[in-house]
C-alpha atoms as a PDB file:
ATOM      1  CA  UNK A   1     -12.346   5.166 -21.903  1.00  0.00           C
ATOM      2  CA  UNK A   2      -9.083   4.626 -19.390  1.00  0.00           C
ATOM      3  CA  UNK A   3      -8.045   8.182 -17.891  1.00  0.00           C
ATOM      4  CA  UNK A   4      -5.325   6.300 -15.820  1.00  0.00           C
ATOM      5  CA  UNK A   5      -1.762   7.319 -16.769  1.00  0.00           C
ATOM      6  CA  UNK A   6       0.058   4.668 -18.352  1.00  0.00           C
ATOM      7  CA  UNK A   7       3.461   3.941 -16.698  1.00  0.00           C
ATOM      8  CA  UNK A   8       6.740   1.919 -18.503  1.00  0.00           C
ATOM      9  CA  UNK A   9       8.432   1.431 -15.680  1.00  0.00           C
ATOM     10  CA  UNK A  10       8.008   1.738 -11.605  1.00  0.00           C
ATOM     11  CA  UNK A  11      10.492   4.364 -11.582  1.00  0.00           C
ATOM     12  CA  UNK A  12       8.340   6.400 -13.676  1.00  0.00           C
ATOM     13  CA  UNK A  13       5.229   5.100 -11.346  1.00  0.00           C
ATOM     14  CA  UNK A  14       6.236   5.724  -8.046  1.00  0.00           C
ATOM     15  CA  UNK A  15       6.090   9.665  -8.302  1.00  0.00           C
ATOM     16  CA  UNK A  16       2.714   9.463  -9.408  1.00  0.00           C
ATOM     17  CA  UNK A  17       1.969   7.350  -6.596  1.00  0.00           C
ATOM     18  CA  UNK A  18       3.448   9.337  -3.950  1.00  0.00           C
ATOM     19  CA  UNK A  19       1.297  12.152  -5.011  1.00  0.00           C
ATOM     20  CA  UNK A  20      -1.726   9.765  -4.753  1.00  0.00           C
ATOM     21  CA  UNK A  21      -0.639   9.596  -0.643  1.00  0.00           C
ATOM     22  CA  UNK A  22      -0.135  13.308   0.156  1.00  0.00           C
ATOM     23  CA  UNK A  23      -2.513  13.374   3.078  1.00  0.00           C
ATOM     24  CA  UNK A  24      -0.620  11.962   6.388  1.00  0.00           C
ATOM     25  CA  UNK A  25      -3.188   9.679   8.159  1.00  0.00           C
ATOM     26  CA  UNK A  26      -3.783   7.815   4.522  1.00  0.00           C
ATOM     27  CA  UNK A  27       0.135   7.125   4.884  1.00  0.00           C
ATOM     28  CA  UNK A  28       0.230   6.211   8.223  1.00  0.00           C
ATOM     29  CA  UNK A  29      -3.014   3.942   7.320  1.00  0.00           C
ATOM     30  CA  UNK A  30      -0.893   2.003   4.976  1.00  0.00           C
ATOM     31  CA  UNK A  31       1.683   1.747   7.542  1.00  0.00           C
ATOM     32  CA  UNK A  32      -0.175   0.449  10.040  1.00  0.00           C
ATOM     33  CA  UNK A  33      -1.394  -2.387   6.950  1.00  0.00           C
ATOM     34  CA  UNK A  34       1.930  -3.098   5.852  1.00  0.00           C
ATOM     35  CA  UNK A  35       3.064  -4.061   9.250  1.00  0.00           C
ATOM     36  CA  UNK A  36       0.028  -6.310   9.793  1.00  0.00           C
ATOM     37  CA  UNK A  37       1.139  -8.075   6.174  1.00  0.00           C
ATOM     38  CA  UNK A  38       4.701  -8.358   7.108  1.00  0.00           C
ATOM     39  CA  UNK A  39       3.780  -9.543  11.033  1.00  0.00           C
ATOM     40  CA  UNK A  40       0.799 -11.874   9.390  1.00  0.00           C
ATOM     41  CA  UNK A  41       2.901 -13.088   6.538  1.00  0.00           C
ATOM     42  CA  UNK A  42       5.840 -14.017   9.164  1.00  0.00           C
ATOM     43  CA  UNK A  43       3.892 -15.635  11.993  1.00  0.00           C
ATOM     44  CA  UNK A  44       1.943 -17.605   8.850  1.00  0.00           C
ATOM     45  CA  UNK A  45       5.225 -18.989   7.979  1.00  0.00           C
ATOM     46  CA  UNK A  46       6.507 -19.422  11.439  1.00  0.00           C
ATOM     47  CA  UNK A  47       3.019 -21.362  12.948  1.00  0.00           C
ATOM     48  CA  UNK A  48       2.531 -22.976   9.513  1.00  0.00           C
ATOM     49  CA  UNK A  49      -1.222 -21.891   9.501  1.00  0.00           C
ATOM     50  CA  UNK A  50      -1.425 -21.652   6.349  1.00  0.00           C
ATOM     51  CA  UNK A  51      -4.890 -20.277   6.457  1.00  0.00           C
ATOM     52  CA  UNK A  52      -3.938 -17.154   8.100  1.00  0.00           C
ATOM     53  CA  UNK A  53      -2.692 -16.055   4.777  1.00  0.00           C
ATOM     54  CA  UNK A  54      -6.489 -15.418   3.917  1.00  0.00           C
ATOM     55  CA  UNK A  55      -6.577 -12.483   6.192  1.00  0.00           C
ATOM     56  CA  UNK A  56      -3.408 -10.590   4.528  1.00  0.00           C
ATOM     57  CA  UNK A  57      -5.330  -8.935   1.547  1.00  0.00           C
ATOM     58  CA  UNK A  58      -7.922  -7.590   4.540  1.00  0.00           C
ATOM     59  CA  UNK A  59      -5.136  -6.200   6.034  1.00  0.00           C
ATOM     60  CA  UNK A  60      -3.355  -4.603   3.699  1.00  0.00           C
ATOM     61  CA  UNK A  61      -6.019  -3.387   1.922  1.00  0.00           C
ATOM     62  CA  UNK A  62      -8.539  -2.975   4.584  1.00  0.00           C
ATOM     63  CA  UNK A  63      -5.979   0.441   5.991  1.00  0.00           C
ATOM     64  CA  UNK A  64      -5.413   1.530   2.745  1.00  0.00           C
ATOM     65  CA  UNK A  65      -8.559   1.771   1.014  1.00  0.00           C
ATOM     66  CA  UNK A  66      -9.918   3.479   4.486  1.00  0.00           C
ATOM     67  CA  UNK A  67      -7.203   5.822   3.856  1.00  0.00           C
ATOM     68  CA  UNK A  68      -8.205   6.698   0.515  1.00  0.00           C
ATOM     69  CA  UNK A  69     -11.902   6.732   0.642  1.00  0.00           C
ATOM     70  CA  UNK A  70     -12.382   9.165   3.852  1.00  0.00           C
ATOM     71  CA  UNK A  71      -8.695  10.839   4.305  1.00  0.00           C
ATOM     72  CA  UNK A  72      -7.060  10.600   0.912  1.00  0.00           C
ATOM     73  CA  UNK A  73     -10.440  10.939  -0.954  1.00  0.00           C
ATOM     74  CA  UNK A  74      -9.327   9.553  -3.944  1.00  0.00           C
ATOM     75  CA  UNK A  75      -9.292   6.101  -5.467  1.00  0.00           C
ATOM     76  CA  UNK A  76      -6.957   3.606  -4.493  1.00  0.00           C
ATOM     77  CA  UNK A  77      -3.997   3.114  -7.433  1.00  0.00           C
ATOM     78  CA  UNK A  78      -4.493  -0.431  -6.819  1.00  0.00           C
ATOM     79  CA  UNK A  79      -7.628  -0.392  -8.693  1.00  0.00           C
ATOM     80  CA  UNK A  80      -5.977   0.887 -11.826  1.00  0.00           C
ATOM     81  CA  UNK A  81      -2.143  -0.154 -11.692  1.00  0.00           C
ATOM     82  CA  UNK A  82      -2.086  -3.151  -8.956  1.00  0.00           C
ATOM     83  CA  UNK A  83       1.376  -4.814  -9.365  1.00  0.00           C
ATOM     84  CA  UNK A  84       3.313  -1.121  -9.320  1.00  0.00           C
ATOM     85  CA  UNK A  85       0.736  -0.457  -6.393  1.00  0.00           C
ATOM     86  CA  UNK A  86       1.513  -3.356  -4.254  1.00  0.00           C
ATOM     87  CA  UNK A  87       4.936  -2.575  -5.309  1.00  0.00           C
ATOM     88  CA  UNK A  88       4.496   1.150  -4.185  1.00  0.00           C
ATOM     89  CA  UNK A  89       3.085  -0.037  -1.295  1.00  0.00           C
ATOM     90  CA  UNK A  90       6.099  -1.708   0.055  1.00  0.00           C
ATOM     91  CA  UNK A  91       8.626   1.387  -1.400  1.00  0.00           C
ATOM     92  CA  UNK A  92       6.332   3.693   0.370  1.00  0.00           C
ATOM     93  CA  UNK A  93       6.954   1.882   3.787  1.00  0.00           C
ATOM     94  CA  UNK A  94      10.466   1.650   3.412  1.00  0.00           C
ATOM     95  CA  UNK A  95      10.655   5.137   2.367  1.00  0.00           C
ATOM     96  CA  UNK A  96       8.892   5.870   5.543  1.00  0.00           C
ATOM     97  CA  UNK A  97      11.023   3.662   8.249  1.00  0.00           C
ATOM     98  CA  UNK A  98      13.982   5.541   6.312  1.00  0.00           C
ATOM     99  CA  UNK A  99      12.611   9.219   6.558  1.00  0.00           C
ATOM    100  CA  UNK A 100      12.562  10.175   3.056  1.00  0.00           C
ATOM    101  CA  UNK A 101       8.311  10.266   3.237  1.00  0.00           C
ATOM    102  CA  UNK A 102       7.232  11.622   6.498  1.00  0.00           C
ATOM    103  CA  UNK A 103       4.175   9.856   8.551  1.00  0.00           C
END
């Protein structure tokens, strides 16, 4: 049996998943992962140690699912929905450098 909402588009996703970040130190957990991707991913690119690229799913997910198991406690979305998560993941940050979701 699959209790997870079903979703037919991000649009309709990323509400849902906003609500599934409502406690602050989950979000700013993510934050602190999404950096670490984006500063991993470009120094990856930039040294051409290609093996560094191992360590960007710790990273991003190693924050977040902290966030969610002992701040959030709740499940991460990526377990049920993972593109529009990984998707959400990136809105959420730029929603945060922007101000519309506070840290």
């Amino acid at each position: 049996m699959n209790n997870a909402p079903q979703f037919r588009s991000f649009a309709e996703f990323y509400p849902y998943y906003l609500e599934e970040h409502s406690n602050p130190t989950c979000r700013r957990l993510h934050f602190v992962g999404t950096s670490l991707v984006i500063a991993l991913l470009a120094f990856t690119i930039g040294s051409g140690k290609w093996l560094l690229l191992l360590a960007i799913p710790f990273a991003g997910y190693g924050f977040a699912w902290i966030g969610h198991f002992f701040f959030e406690k709740n499940r991460p979305a990526t377990f049920k929905h993972p593109l529009y998560s990984l998707i959400g993941d990136f809105a959420m940050y730029r929603d945060m450098l922007r101000g519309k979701v506070s840290f």
